[in-house]
C-alpha atoms as a PDB file:
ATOM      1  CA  UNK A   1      17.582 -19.951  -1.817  1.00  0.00           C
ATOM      2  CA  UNK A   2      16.526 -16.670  -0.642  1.00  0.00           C
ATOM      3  CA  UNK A   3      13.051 -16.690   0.432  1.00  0.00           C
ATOM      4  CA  UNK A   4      10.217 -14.656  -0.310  1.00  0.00           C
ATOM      5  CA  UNK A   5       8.774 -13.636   2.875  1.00  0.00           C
ATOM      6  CA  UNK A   6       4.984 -12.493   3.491  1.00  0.00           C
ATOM      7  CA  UNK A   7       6.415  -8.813   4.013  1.00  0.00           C
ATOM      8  CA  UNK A   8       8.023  -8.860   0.690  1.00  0.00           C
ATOM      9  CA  UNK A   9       4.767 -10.699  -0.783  1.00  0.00           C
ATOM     10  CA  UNK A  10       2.327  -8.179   0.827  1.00  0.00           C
ATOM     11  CA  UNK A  11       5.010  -4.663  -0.616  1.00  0.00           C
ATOM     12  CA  UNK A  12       4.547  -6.258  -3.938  1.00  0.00           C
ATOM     13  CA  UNK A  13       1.067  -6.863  -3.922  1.00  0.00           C
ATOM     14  CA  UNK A  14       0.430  -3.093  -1.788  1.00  0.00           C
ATOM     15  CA  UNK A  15       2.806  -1.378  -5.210  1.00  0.00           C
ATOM     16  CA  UNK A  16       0.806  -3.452  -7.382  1.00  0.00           C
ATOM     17  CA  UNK A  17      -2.228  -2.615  -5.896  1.00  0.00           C
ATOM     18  CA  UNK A  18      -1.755   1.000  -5.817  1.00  0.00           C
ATOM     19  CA  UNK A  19      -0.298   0.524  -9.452  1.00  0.00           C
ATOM     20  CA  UNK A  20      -3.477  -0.607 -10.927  1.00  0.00           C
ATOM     21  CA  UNK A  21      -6.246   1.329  -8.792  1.00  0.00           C
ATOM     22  CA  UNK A  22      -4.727   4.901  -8.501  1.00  0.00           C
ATOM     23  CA  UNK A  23      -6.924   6.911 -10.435  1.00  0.00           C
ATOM     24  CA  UNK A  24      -7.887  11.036  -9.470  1.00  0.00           C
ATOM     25  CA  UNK A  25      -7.940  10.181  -5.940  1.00  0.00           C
ATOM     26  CA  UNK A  26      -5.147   8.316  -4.093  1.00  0.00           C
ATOM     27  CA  UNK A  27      -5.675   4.045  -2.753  1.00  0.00           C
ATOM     28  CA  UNK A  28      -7.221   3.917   0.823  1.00  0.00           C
ATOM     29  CA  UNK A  29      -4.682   1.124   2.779  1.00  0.00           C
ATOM     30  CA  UNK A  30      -8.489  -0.137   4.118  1.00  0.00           C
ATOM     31  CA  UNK A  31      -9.053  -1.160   0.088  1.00  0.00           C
ATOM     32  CA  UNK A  32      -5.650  -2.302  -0.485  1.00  0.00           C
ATOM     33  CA  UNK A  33      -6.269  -5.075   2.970  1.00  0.00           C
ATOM     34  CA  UNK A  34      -9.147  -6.036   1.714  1.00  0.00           C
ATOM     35  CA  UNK A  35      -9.023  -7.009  -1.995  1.00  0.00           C
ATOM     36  CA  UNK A  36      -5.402  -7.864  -0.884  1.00  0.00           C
ATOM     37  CA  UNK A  37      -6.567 -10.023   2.078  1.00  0.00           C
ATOM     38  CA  UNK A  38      -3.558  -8.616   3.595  1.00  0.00           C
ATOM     39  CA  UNK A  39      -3.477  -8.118   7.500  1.00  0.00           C
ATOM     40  CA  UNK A  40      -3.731  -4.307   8.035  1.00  0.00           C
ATOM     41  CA  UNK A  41      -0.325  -4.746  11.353  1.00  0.00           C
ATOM     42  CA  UNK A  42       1.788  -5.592   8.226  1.00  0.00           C
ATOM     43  CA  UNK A  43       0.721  -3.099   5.269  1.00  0.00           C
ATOM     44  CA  UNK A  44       0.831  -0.079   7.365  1.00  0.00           C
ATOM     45  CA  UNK A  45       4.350  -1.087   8.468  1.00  0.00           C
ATOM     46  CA  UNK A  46       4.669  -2.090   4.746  1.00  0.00           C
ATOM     47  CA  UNK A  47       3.489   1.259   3.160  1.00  0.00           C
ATOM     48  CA  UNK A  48       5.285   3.369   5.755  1.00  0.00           C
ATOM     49  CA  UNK A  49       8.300   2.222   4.782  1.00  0.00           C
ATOM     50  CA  UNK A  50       7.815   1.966   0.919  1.00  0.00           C
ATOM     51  CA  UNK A  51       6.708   5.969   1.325  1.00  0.00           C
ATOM     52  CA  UNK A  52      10.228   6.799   3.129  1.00  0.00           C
ATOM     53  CA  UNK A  53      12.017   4.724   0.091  1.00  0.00           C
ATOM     54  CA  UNK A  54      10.402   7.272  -2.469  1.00  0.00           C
ATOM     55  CA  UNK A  55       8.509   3.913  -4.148  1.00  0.00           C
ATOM     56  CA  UNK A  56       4.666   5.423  -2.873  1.00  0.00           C
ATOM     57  CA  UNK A  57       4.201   9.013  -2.106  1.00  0.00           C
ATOM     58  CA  UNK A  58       1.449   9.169   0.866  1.00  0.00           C
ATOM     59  CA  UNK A  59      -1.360  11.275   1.694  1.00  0.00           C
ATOM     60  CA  UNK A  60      -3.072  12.389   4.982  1.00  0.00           C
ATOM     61  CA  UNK A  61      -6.686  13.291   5.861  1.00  0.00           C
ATOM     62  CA  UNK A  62     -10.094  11.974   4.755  1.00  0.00           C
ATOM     63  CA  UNK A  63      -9.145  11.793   1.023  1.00  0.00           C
ATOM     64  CA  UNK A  64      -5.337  10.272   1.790  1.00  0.00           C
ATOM     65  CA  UNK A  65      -4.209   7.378   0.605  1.00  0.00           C
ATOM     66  CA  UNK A  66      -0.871   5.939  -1.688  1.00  0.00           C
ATOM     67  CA  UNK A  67      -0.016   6.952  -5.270  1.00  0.00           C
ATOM     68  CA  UNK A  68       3.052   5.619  -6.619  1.00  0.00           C
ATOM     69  CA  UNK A  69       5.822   7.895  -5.640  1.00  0.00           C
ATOM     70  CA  UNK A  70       7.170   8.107  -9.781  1.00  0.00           C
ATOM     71  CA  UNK A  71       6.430   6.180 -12.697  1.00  0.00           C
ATOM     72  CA  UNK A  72       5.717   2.415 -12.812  1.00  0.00           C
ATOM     73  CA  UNK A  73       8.417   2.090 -15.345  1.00  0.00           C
ATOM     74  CA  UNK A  74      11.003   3.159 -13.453  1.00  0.00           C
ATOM     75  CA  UNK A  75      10.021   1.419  -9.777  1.00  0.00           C
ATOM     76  CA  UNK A  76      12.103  -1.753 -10.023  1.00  0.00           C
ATOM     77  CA  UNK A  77      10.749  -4.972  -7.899  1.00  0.00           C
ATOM     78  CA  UNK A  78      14.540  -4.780  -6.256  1.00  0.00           C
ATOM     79  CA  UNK A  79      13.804  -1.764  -4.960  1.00  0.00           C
ATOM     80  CA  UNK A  80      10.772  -3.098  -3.450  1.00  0.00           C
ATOM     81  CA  UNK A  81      12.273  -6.150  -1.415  1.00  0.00           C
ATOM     82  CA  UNK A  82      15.442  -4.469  -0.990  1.00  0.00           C
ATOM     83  CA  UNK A  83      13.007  -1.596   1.419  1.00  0.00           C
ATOM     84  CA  UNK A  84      11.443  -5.409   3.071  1.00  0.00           C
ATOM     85  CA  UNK A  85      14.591  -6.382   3.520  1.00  0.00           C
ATOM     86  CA  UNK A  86      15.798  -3.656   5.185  1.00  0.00           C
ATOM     87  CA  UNK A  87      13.104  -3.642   7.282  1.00  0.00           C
ATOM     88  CA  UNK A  88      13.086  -7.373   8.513  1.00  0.00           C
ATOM     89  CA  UNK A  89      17.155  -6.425   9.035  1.00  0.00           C
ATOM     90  CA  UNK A  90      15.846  -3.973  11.662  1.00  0.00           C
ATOM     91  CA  UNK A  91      13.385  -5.878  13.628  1.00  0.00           C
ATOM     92  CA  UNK A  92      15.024  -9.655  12.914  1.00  0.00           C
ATOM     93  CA  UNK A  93      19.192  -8.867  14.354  1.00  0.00           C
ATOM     94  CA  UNK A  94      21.265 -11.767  12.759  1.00  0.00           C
ATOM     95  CA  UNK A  95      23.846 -13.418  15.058  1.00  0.00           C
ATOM     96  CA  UNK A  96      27.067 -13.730  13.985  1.00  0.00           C
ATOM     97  CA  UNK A  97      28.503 -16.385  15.912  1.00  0.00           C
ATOM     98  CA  UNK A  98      26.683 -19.159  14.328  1.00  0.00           C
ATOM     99  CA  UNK A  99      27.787 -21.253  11.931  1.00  0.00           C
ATOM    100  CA  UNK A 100      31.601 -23.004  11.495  1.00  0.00           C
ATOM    101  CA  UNK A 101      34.038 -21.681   9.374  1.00  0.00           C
ATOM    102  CA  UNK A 102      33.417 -23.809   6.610  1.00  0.00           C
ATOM    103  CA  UNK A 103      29.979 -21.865   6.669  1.00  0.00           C
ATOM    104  CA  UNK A 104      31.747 -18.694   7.261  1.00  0.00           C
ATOM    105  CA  UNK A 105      34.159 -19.100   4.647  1.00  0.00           C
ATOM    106  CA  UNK A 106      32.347 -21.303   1.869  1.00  0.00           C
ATOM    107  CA  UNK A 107      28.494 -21.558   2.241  1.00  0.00           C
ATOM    108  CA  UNK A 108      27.934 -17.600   3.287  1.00  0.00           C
ATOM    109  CA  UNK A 109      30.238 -16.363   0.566  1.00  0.00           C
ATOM    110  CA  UNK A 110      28.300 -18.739  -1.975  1.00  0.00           C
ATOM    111  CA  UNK A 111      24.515 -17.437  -0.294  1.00  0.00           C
ATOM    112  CA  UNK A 112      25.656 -13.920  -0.575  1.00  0.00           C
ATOM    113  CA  UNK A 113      26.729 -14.059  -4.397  1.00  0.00           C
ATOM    114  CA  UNK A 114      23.545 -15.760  -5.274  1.00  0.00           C
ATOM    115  CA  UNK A 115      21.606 -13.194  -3.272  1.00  0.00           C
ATOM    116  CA  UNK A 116      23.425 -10.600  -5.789  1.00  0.00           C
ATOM    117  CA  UNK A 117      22.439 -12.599  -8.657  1.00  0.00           C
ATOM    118  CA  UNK A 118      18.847 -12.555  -7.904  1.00  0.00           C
ATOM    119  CA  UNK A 119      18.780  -9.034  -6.884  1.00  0.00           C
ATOM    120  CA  UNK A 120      20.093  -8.071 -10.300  1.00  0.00           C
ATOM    121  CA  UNK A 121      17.583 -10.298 -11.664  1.00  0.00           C
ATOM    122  CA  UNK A 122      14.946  -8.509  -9.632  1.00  0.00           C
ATOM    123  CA  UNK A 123      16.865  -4.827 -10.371  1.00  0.00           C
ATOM    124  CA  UNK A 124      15.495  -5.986 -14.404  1.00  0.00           C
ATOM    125  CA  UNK A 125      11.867  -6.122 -13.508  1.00  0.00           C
ATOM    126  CA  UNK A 126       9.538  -2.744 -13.220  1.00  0.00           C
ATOM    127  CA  UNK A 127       6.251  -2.784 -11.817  1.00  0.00           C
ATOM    128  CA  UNK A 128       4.992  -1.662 -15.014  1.00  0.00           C
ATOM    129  CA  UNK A 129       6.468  -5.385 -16.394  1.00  0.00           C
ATOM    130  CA  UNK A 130       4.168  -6.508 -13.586  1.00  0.00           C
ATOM    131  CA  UNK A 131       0.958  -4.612 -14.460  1.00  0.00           C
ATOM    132  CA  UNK A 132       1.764  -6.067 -18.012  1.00  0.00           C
ATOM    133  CA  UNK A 133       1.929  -9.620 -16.723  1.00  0.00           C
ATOM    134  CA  UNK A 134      -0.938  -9.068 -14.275  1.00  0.00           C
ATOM    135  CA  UNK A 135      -3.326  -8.276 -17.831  1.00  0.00           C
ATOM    136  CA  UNK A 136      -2.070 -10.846 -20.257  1.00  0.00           C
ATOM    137  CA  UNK A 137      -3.365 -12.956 -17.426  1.00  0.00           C
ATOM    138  CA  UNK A 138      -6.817 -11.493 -17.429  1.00  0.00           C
ATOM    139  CA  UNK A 139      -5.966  -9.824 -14.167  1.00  0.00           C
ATOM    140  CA  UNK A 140      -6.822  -6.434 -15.185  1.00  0.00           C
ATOM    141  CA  UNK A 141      -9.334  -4.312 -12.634  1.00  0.00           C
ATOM    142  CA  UNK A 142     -12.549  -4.115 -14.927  1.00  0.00           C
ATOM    143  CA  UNK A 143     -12.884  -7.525 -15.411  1.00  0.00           C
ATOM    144  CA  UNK A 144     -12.628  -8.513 -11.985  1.00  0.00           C
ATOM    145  CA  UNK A 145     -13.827  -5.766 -10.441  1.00  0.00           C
ATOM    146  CA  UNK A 146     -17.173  -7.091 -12.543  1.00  0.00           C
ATOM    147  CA  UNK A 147     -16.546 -10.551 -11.442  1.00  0.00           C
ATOM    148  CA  UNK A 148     -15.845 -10.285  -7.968  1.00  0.00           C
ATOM    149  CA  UNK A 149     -18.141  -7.145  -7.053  1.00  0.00           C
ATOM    150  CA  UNK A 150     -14.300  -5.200  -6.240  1.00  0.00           C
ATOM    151  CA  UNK A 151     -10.775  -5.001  -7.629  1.00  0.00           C
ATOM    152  CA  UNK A 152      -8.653  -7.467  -7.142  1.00  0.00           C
ATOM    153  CA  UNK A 153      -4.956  -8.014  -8.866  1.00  0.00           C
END
């Protein structure tokens, strides 16, 4: 199956993250690495490209940061990997001469359609679902921001 790759994990969490902790000032990508123990090389790539896709509307300057770039109800988690994907297409180049016909022909074809599938799966679920999941699982930022001395999602 398709994987989920630490970019895509680390978008997801970074939306998220943003999601639940944007209040009057925008999220700092310093908090977002460290209550998402994310490595700062990737989330700045990450957020970069997420703010060109229109998913998190940046800020420069002392008080910058990320805000979600429209409503959580209406950012789709498809969206997310499909700006991941796009950007692991760039840097990772495929090559096309490998693999037999039979993989050309049968196994590719059959990949690609599941690939669909789950991206039509994915195209169902807002980040606002998320945030919803996130608290019926006591994940919400008060209570762990008490526990754990900071946010965490």
């Amino acid at each position: 199956m398709p994987r989920l790759s630490k970019k895509t994990m680390f978008a997801i969490e970074a939306v998220l993250d943003v999601a639940f902790h944007v209040g009057e000032h925008p999220v700092r990508s310093g908090d977002i690495t460290e209550r998402q123990r994310i490595p700062k090389r990737y989330l700045e790539q990450v957020l970069q490209h997420l703010v060109r896709a229109g998913i998190l509307a940046g800020k420069r300057g002392p008080r910058g940061g990320y805000r979600l770039g429209r409503e959580r109800s209406t950012i789709t988690l498809g969206e997310v990997v499909r700006v991941v994907r796009n950007l692991e297409v760039e840097t990772e180049p495929s090559d096309p001469s490998i693999g037999s016909p039979l993989a050309h022909e049968v196994v590719w074809p059959l990949w690609e359609k599941l690939r669909e599938e789950m991206m039509a799966q994915l195209d169902r679920v807002t980040i606002e679902d998320l945030c919803q999941q996130a608290r019926s699982k006591g994940l919400n930022v008060s209570a762990t921001a008490q526990h754990a001395g900071h946010a965490t999602i």
